[in-house]
Protein backbone atom coordinates (compact mmCIF):
# COMPACT_ATOMS: atom_id res chain seq x y z
CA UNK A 1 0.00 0.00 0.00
CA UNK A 2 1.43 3.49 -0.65
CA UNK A 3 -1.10 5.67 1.31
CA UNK A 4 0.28 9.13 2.12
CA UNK A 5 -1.30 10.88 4.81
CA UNK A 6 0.14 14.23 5.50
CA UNK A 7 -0.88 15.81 9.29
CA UNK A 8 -0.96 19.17 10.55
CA UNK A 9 2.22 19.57 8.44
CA UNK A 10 4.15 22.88 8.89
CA UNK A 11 7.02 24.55 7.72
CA UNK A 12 8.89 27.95 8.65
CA UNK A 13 12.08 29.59 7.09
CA UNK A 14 12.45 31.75 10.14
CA UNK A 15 9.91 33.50 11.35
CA UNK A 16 8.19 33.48 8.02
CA UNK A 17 5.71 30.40 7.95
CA UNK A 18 5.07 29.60 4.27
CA UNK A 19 3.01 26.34 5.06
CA UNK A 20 0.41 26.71 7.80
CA UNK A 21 -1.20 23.11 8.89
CA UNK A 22 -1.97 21.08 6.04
CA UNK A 23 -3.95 18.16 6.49
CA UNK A 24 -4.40 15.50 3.63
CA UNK A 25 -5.02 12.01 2.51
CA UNK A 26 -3.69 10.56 -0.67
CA UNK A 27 -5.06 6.93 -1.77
CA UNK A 28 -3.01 4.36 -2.83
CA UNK A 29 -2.63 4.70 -6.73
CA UNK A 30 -4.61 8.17 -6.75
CA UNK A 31 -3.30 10.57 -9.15
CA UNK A 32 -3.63 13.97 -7.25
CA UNK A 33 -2.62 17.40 -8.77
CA UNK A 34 -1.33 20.41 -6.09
CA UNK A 35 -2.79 23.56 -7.97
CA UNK A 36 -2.67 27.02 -7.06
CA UNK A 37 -0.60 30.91 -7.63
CA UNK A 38 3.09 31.32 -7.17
CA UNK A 39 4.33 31.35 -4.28
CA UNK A 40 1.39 29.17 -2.26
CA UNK A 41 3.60 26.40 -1.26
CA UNK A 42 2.70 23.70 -3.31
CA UNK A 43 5.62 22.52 -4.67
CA UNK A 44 7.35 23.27 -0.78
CA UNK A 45 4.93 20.65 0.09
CA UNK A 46 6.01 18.58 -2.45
CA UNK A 47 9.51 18.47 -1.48
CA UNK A 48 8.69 17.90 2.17
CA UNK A 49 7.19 14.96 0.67
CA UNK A 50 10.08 13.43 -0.50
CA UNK A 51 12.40 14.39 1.96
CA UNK A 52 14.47 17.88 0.52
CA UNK A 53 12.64 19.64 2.97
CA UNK A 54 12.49 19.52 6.44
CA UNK A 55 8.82 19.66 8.27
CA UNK A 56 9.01 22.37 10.92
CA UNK A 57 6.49 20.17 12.41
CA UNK A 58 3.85 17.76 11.55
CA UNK A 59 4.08 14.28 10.45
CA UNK A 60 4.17 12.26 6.51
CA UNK A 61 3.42 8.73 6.89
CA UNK A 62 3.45 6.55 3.41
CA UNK A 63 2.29 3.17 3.37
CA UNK A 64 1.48 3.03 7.70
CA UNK A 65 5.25 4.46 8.06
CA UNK A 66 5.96 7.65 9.47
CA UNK A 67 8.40 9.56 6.95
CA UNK A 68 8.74 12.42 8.20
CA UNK A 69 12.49 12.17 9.11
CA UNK A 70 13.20 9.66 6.61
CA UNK A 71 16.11 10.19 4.26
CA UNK A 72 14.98 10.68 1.29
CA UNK A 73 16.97 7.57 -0.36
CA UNK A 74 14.42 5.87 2.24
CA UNK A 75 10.96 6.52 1.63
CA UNK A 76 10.10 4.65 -1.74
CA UNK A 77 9.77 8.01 -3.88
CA UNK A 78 11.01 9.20 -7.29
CA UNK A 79 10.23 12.67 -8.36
CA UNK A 80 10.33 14.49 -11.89
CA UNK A 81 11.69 17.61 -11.73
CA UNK A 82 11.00 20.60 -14.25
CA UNK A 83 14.63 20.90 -15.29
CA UNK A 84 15.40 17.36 -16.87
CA UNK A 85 18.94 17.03 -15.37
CA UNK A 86 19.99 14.14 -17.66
CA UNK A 87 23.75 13.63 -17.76
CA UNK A 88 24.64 15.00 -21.23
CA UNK A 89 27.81 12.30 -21.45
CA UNK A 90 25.51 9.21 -21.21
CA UNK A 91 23.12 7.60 -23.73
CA UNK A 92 19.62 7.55 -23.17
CA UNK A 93 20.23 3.95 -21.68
CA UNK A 94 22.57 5.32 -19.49
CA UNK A 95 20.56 7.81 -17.90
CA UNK A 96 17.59 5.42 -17.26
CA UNK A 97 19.93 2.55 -15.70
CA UNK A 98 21.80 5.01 -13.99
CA UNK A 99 20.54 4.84 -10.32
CA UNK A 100 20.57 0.52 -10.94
CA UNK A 101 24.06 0.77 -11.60
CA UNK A 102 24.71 3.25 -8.34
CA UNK A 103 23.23 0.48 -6.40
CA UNK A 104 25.37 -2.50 -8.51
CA UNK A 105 22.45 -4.16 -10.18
CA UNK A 106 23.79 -6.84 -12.09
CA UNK A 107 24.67 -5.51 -15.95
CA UNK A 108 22.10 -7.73 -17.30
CA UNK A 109 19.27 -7.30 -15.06
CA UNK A 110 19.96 -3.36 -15.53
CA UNK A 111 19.69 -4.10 -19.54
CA UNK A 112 16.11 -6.30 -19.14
CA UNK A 113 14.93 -3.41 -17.07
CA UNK A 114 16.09 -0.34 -18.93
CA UNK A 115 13.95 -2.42 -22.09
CA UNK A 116 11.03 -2.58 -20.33
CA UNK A 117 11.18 1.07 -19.52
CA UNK A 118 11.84 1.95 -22.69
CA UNK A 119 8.83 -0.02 -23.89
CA UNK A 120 6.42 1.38 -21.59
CA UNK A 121 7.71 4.83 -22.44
CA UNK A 122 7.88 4.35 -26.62
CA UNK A 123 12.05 5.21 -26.12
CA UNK A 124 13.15 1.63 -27.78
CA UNK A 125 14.33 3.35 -30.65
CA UNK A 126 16.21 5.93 -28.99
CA UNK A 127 18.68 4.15 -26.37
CA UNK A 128 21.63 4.73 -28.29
CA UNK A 129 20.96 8.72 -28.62
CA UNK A 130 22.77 11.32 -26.29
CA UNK A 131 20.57 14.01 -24.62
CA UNK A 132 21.52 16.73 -26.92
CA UNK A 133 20.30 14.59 -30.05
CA UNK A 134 16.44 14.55 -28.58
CA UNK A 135 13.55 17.07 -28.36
CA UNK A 136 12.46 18.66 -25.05
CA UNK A 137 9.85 15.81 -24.77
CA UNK A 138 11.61 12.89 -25.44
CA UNK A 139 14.20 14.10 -22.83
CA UNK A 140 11.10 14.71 -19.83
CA UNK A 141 10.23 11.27 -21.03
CA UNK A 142 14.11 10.02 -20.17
CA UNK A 143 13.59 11.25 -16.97
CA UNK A 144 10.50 9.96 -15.74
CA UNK A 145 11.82 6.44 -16.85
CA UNK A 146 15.08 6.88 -14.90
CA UNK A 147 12.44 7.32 -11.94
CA UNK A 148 10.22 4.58 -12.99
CA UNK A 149 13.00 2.06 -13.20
CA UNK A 150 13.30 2.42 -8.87
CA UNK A 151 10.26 1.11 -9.10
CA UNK A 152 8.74 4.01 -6.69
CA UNK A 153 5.47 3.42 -4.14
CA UNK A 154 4.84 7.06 -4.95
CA UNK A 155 5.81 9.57 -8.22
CA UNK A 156 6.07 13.14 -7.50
CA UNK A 157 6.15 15.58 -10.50
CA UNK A 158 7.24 19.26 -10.07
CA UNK A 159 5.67 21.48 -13.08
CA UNK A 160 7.24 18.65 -15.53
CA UNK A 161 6.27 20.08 -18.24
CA UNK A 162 6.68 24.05 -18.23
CA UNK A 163 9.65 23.89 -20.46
CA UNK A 164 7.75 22.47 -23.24
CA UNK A 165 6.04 24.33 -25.78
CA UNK A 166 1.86 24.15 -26.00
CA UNK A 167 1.72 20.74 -28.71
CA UNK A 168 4.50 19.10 -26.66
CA UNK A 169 2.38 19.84 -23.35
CA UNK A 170 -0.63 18.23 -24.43
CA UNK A 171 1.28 15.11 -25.94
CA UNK A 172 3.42 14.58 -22.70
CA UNK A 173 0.31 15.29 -20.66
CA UNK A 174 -1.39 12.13 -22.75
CA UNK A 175 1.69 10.31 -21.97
CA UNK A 176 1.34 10.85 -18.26
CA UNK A 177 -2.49 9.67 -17.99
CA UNK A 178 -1.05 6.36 -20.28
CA UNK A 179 1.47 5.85 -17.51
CA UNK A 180 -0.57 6.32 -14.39
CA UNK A 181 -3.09 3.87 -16.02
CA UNK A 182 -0.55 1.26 -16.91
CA UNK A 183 1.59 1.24 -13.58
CA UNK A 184 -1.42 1.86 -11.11
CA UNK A 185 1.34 4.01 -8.74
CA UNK A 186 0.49 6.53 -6.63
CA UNK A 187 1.02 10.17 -8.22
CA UNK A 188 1.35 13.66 -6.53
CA UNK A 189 1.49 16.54 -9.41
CA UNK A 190 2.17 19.77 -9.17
CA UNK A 191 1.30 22.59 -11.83
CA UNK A 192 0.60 26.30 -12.32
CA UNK A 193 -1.45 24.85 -15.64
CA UNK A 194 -5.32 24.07 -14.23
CA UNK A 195 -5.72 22.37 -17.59
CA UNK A 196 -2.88 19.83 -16.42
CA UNK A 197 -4.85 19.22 -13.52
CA UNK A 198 -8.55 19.25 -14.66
CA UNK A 199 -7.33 16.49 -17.51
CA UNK A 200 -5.07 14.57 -15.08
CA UNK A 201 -6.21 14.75 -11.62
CA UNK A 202 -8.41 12.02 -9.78
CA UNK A 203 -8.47 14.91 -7.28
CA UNK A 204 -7.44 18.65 -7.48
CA UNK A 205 -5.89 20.47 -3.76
CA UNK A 206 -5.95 23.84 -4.23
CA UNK A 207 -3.49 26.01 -2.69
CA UNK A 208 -3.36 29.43 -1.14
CA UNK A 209 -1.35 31.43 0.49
CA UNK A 210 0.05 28.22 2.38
CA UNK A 211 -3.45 26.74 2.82
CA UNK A 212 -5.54 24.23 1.46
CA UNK A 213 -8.91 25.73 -0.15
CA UNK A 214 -10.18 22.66 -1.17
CA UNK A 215 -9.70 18.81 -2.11
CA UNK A 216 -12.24 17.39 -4.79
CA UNK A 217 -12.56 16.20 -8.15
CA UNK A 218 -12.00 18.26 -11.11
CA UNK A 219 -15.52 18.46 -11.86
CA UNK A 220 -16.64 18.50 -8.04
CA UNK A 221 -14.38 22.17 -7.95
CA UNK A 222 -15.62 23.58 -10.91
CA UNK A 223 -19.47 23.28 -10.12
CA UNK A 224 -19.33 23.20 -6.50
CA UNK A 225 -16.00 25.77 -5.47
CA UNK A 226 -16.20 26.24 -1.89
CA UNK A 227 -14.91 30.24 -2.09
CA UNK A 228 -14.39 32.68 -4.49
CA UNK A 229 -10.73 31.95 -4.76
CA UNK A 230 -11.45 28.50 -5.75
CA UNK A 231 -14.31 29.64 -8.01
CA UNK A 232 -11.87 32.47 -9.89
CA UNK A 233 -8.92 29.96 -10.13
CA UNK A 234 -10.31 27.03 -11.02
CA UNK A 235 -11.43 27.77 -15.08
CA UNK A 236 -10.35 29.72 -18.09
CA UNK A 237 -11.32 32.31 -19.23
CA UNK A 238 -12.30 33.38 -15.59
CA UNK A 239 -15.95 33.13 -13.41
CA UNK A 240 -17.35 36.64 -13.82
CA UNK A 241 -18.36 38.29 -10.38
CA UNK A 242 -20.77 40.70 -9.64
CA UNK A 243 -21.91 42.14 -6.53
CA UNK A 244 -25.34 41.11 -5.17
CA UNK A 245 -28.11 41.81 -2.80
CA UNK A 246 -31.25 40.47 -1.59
CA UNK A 247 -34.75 42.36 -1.95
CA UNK A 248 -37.96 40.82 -1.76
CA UNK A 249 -37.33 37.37 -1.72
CA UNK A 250 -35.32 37.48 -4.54
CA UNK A 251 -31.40 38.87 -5.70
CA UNK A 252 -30.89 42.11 -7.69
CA UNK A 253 -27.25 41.32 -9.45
CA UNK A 254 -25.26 44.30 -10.73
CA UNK A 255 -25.74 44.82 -14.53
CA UNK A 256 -28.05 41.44 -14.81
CA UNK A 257 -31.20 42.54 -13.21
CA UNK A 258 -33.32 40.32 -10.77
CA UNK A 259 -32.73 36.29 -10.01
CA UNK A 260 -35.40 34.29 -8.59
CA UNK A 261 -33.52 32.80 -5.66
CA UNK A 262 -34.99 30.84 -2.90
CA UNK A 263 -33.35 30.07 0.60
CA UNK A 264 -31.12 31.98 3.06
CA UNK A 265 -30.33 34.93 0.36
CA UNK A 266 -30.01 37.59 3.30
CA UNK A 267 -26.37 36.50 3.10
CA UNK A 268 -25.49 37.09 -0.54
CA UNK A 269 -23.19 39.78 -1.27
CA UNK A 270 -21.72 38.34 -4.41
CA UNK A 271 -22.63 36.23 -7.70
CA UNK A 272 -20.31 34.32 -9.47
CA UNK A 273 -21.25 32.96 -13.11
CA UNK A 274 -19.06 31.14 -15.65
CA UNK A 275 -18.61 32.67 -18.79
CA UNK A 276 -20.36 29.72 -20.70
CA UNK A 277 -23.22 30.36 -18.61
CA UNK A 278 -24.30 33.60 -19.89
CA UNK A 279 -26.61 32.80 -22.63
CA UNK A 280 -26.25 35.38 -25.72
CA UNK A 281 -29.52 36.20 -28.02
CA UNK A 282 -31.06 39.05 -30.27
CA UNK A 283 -31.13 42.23 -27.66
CA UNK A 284 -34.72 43.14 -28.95
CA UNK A 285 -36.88 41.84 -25.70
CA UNK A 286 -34.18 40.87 -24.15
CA UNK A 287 -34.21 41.50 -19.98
CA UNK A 288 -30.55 42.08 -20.35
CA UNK A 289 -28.79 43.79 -22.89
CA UNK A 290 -24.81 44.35 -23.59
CA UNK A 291 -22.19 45.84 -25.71
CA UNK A 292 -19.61 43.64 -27.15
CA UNK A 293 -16.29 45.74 -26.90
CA UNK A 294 -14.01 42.68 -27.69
CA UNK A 295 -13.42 39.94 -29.49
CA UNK A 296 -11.40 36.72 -29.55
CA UNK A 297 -12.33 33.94 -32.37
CA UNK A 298 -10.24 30.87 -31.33
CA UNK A 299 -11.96 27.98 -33.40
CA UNK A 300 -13.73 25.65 -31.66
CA UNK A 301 -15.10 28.39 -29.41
CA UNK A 302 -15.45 32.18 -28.92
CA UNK A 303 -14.71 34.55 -26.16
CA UNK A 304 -16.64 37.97 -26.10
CA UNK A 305 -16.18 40.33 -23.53
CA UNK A 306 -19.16 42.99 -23.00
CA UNK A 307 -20.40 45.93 -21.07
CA UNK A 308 -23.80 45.99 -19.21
CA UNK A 309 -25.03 48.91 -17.30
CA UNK A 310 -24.74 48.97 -13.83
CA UNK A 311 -21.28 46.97 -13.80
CA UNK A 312 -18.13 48.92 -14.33
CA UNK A 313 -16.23 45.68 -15.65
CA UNK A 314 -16.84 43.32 -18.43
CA UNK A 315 -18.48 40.54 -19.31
CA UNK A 316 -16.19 37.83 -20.31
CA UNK A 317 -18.71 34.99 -22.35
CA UNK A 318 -18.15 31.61 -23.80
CA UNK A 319 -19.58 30.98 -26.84
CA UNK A 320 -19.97 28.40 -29.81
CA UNK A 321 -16.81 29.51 -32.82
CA UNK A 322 -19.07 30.03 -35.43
CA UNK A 323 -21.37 32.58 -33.43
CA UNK A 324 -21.75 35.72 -35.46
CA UNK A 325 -21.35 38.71 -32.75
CA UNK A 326 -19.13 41.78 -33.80
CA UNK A 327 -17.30 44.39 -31.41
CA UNK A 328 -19.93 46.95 -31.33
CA UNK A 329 -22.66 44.91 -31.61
CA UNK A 330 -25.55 45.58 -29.05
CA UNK A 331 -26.77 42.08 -27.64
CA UNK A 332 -29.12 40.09 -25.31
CA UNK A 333 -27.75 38.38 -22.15
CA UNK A 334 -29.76 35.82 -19.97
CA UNK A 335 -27.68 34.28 -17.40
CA UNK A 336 -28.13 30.49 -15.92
CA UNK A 337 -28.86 31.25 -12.44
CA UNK A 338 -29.12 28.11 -11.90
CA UNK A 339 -25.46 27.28 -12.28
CA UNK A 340 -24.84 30.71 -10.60
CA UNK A 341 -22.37 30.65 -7.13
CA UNK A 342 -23.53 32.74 -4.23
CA UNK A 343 -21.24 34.14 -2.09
CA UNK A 344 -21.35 35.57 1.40
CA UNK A 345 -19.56 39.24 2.13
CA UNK A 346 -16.11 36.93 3.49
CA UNK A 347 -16.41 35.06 0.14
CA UNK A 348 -17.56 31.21 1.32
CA UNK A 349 -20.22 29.87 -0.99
CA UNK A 350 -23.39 29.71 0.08
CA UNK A 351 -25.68 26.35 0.12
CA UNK A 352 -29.18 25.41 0.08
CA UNK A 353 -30.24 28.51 -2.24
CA UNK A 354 -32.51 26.95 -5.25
CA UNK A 355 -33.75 28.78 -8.44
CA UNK A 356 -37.00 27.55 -10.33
């Protein structure tokens, strides 16, 4: 079993404390992504994890065992770093057998293994290459395999794939799912990219500030965020927020008029709505109406970003590619209340509030 369990985990660089009592449980073969802005101490956790970083206090326990003080030679981990840090004098071979060789594997058990790595990574026809002879993904591919050869009860990834341009991303991000699938090992992922973890995750822990915001599924955080931060991170382009009131049994939103809310709305002060959940029609009849200033045709799907009275920012929506709006066009808005988020004045989403 390769459990990790992390408990009230904690960690200072002087008096500055940069992670502030994390408490988390990671199932054996889960794939779970660390999201969240610079500087928010997911990736510190991360290396606490494996040991290149000290706990202030707090305790990691993988598989039953407590880790916290482990070396980290001694706690069944492999991590893939961002930089690739392949040895430029060895063959691809070599840099995969590498660590069996360190630990004076026989030479042909070291040659079986490096095979089946190279299988299970499509690298068979590449073992003979040197590190300057490959492209940016074939070498993050060399380096997970010189971790997978260890044979690890847990991977950790740090941002492996920033360095890549936007095709190689998506292919290497494929490549990742393929391996989690075949080798059924527990996986702890950390990115910047919330496309990398929507696509990959089991489960998504979003960091802030040192703090977890919340732990759920992908889908589970982007129709259910427990805050605003977690509502404006999680998504691109952005959740649009406007502020809100109650009257008369219902909500008056800035710029969208009236929503038909039922429930506790005395403590709405804020509306969030997706941008694919502002509905866009002829503006004759229309309860809203806007003023496309903007916008951006990307294929697939378009982005147009509007003005409303009574709301000093835009609108950004989400709409089908071939929709035929223009900047300067006047046009109808009708929002999904429905798949609205209500938010109190300290930003914690508010349940039990139902629209007809």
């Amino acid at each position: 079993m390769a459990e990790l369990i992390l408990s009230n985990l904690r960690k200072s660089f002087g008096p500055h404390e940069v992670i502030r009592g994390l408490d988390l449980s990671i199932g054996d073969g889960e794939f779970v992504v660390f999201v969240g802005p610079s500087g928010c101490g997911k990736s510190t956790t991360l290396r606490m994890i494996a040991g290149l970083e000290d706990a202030t206090t707090g305790t990691i326990r993988l598989g039953g065992r407590d880790v916290t003080r482990a070396r980290p030679a001694d706690r069944g981990i492999a991590m893939v770093f961002q930089s690739y840090a392949l040895f430029p004098h060895m063959t691809v071979a070599g840099n995969i057998g590498f660590g069996l060789r360190l630990q004076k594997t026989p030479r042909d058990e070291i040659d079986r293994r490096v095979a089946e790595v190279a299988r299970t990574l499509h690298l068979e026809e590449l073992l003979e290459r040197m590190p300057r002879e490959l492209s940016g993904g074939q070498r993050q591919r060399v380096a997970i395999g010189r971790s997978i050869i260890r044979d690890p009860r847990v991977f950790l990834f740090d941002e492996p794939l920033s360095n890549l341009d936007a095709a190689l991303r998506v292919q290497m991000r494929l490549e990742i799912a393929r391996l989690h699938k075949a080798l059924g090992t527990t996986m702890v992922y950390v990115t910047h990219d919330q496309i990398e973890a929507m696509t990959l995750a089991d489960r998504i822990v979003v960091f802030n500030a040192g703090r977890i915001e919340q732990v759920g599924t992908p889908m589970d955080l982007y129709e259910r965020p427990a805050n605003r931060f977690v509502a404006g991170f999680i998504g691109a382009p952005a959740m649009n927020f406007l502020p809100a009131a109650a009257r008369d049994g219902r909500i008056d939103v800035a710029g969208l008029g009236s929503a038909p809310v039922t429930g506790n709305t005395g403590a709405v002060a804020e509306v969030g709505i997706r941008p694919e959940h502002l509905r866009v029609g002829p503006p004759d009849g229309a309860a809203v109406r806007g003023r496309v200033e903007l916008i951006e045709r990307l294929g697939a799907e378009t982005f147009a970003y509007a003005r409303v009275a009574g709301h000093a920012d835009e609108l950004t929506l989400r709409l089908p590619g071939e929709t035929p709006v223009r900047a300067g066009e006047e046009i109808g808005i009708t929002p999904e209340w429905a798949r609205a988020v209500w938010l109190d004045a300290g930003g914690v989403a508010i349940g039990g509030l139902a629209v007809p």
